[in-house]
Every structure is written in structure tokens, then in C-alpha cells.
Protein backbone atom coordinates (compact mmCIF):
# COMPACT_ATOMS: atom_id res chain seq x y z
CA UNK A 1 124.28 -17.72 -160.66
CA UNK A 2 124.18 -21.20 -162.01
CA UNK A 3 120.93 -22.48 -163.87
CA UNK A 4 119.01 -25.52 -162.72
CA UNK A 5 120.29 -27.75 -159.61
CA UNK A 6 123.98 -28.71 -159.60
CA UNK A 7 123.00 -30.92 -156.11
CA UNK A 8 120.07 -33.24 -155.71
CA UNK A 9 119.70 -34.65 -151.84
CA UNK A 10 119.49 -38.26 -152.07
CA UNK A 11 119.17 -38.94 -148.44
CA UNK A 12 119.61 -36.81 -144.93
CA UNK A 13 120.68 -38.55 -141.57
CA UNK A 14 122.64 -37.55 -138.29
CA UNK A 15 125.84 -38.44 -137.14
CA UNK A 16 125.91 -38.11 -133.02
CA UNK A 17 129.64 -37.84 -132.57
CA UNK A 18 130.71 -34.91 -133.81
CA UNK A 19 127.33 -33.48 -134.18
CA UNK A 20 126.39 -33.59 -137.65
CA UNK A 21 124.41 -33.48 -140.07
CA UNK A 22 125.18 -35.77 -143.34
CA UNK A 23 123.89 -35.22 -147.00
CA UNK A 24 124.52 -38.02 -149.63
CA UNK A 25 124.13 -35.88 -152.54
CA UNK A 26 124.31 -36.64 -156.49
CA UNK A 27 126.62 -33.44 -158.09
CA UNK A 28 125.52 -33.51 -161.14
CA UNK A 29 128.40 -31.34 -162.94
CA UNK A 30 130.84 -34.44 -162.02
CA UNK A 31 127.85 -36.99 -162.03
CA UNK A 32 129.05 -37.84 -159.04
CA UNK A 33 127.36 -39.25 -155.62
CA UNK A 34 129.12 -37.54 -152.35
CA UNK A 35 128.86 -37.13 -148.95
CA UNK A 36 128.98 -33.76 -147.26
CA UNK A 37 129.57 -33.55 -143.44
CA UNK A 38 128.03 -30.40 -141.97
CA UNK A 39 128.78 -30.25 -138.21
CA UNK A 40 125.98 -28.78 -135.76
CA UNK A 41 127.94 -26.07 -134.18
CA UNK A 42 126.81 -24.69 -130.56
CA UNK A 43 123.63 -26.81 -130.25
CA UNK A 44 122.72 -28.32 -126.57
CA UNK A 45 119.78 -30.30 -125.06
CA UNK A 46 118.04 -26.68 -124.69
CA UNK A 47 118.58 -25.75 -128.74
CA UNK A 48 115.38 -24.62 -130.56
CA UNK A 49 115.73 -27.30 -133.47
CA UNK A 50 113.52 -25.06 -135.79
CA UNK A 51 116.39 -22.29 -135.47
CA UNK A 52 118.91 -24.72 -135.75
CA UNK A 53 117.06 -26.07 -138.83
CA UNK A 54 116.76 -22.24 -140.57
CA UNK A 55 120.00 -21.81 -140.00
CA UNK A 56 121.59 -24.59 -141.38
CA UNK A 57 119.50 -25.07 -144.38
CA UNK A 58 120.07 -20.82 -145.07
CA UNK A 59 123.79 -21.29 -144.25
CA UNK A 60 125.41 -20.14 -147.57
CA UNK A 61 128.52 -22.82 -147.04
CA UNK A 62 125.47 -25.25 -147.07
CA UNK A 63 122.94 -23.51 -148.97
CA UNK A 64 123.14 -24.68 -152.42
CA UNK A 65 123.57 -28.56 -151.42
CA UNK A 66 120.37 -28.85 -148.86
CA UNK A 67 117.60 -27.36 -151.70
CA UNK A 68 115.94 -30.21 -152.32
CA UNK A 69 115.76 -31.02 -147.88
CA UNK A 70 112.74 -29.62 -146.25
CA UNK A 71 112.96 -27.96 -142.87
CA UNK A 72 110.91 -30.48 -141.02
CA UNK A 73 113.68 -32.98 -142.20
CA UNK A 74 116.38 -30.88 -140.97
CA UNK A 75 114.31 -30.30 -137.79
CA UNK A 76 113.91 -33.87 -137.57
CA UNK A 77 117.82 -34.69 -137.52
CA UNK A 78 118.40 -31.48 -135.12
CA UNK A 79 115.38 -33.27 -132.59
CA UNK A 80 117.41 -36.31 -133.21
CA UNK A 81 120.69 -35.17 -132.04
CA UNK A 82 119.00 -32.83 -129.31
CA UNK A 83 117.57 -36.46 -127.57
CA UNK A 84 121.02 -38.25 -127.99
CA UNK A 85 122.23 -35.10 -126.01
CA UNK A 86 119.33 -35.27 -123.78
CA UNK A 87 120.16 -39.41 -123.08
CA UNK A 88 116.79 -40.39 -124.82
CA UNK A 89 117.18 -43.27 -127.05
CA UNK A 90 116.94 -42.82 -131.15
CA UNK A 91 113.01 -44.51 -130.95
CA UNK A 92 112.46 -41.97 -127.88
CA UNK A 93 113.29 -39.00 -129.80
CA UNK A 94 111.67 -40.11 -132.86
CA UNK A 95 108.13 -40.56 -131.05
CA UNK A 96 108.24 -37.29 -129.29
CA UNK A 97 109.19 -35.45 -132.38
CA UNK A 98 106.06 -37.66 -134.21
CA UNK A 99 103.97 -35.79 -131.87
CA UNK A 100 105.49 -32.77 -131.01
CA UNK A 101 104.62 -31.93 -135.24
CA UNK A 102 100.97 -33.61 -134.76
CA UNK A 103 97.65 -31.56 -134.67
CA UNK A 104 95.43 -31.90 -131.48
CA UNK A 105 92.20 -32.04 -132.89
CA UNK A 106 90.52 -31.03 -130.09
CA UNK A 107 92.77 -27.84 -129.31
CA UNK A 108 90.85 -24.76 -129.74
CA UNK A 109 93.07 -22.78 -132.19
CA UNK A 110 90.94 -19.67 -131.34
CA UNK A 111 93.60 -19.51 -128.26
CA UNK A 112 96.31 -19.61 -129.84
CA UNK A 113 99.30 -17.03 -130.22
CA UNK A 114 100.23 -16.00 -134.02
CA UNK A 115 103.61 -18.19 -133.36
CA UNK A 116 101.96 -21.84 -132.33
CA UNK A 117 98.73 -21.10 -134.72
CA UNK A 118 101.58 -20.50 -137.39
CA UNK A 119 103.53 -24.01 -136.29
CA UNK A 120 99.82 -25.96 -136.42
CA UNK A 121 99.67 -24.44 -140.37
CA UNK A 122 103.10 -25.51 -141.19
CA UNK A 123 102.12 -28.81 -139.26
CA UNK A 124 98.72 -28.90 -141.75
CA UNK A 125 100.55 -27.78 -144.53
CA UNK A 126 103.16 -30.65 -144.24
CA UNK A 127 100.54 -33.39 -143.54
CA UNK A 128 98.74 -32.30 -146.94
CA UNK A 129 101.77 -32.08 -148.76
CA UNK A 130 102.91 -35.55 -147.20
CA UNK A 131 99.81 -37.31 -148.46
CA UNK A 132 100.03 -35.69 -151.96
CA UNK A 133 103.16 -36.22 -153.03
CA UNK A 134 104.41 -39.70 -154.40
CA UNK A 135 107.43 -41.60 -154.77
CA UNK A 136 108.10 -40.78 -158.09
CA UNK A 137 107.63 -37.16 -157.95
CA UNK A 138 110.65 -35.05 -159.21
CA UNK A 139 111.41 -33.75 -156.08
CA UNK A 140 110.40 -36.25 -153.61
CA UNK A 141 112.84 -36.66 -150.96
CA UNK A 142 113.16 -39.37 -148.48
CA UNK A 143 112.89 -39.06 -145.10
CA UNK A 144 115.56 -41.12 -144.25
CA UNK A 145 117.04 -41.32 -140.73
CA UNK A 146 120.30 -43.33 -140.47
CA UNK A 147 121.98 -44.44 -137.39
CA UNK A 148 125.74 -45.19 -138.90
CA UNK A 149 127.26 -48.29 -137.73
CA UNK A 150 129.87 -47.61 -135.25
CA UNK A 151 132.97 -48.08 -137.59
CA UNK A 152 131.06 -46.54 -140.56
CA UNK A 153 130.70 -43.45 -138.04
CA UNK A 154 133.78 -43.12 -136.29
CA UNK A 155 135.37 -42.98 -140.61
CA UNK A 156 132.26 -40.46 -141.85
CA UNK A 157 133.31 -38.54 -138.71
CA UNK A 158 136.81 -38.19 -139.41
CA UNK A 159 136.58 -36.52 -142.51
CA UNK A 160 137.20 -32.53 -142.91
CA UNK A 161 133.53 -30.77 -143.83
CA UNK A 162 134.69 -29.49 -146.89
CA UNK A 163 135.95 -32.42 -148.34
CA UNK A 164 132.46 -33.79 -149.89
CA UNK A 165 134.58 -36.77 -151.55
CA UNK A 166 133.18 -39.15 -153.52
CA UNK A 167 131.42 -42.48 -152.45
């Protein structure tokens, strides 16, 4: 096993055709900056995006590059591509995803099942960690969403997955 992080995530986004999800990532053994192309395989408008984002982020091809990306980022890009599949536009999917991770405050969480009272921690959890943290933490990571400009995307696109070239 290799000491320390080889990859730091610089930013996350979504490309919409293929499905993907794209890392520009600093390698530090090359000091290089590259960009890896991970394709969302068999996700649909009905896709869980918090399974999708598990299983991408534990995905041992992908593993070692998406460290420093939370889950509610990767579940952000997933809810991303789920509305372009579901014909909402990118500020549509945005705003329900903006609520679908905010807390009711009037919800009674006495009524809850162990699985949504779990989300609403994670949801908590998030919020407190959002409003600690600071730009020049260590391991602050953007939460960057990036629409590629058609030409941009239709080159990103083209490239094989494993090719994580230099930019």
C-alpha cells in the first residue's frame, strides 16, 4: 500500500453524454494535473443516486482517485445526471437536490424509520461540517458543478476512461 495521497481532487463535475462523472485531479508522483473520465454505467431516471454514489466512490478502478470527494458531491453529480435523464433543466435538478438534502424543522423525527432518521444525521452532519470548514483547510474540496461547453464535451467525451492524460 502506498503512504500518503498520490491523488488530490481538485474539482468534480458531470458530463451528460456519455454519462459521466469527471475528476480533475493533481497526481502527485508525476506532479501532474489530469482528467479522469469515469462513466455512470446502468443508471436511469429511477437510479437511487446515494447507491450510485457508494458505488462509484468504493469502486476500486476509482477508489484511490475520488478520496478527497465526499459522497454528497458524488450524489450531487449522480442527481445531476438523473434530472438531465429525467428532462429537468441543470437549475431544476440543482434546487430539488438543495432540498431534497435540507432538514424540515418542523418534521417530527420521533416518526421516523432508522433509514430517513439516518439520512436527516448525515444531512446535520454535512450542514455542520459545511459551516466549519474553510477555504484553506487541507482537505477542503470544492463543490464545483461544471456544465462543459458543447465542443469541450463532445472532446472530454471521446476519450477512453483509462487514459487520465494530462491537461
Amino acid at each position: 500500500s502506498r503512504t500518503g495521497m498520490t491523488f488530490t481532487a481538485q474539482k468534480c463535475g458531470v458530463c451528460f453524454e456519455p454519462p459521466s462523472i469527471v475528476l480533475i485531479y493533481r497526481d502527485h508522483s508525476q506532479d501532474k494535473t489530469r482528467r479522469r473520465i469515469m462513466p455512470v454505467r446502468n443508471f436511469s431516471r429511477f437510479s437511487d443516486c446515494s447507491i450510485a454514489a457508494e458505488q462509484l466512490k468504493n469502486n476500486p478502478r476509482h477508489k484511490a482517485y475520488l478520496e478527497g470527494v465526499s459522497l454528497r458531491q458524488l450524489r450531487k453529480l449522480h442527481s445531476l445526471l438523473r434530472g438531465h435523464l429525467r428532462g429537468e433543466s441543470l437549475a431544476e435538478s440543482l434546487e430539488r437536490f438543495q432540498q431534497e438534502e435540507t432538514i424540515d424543522p418542523e418534521e417530527d423525527m420521533n416518526k421516523l424509520d432508522d433509514k430517513e432518521l439516518a439520512k436527516r444525521k448525515r444531512i446535520m452532519d454535512k450542514l455542520f461540517e459545511k459551516n466549519r470548514k474553510k477555504k484553506d483547510d487541507p482537505d477542503f474540496v470544492y463543490d464545483v458543478e461544471v456544465e462543459f461547453p458543447q465542443d469541450e464535451q463532445l472532446e472530454s467525451c471521446g476519450w477512453d476512461m483509462e487514459s487520465d492524460e494530462e491537461i
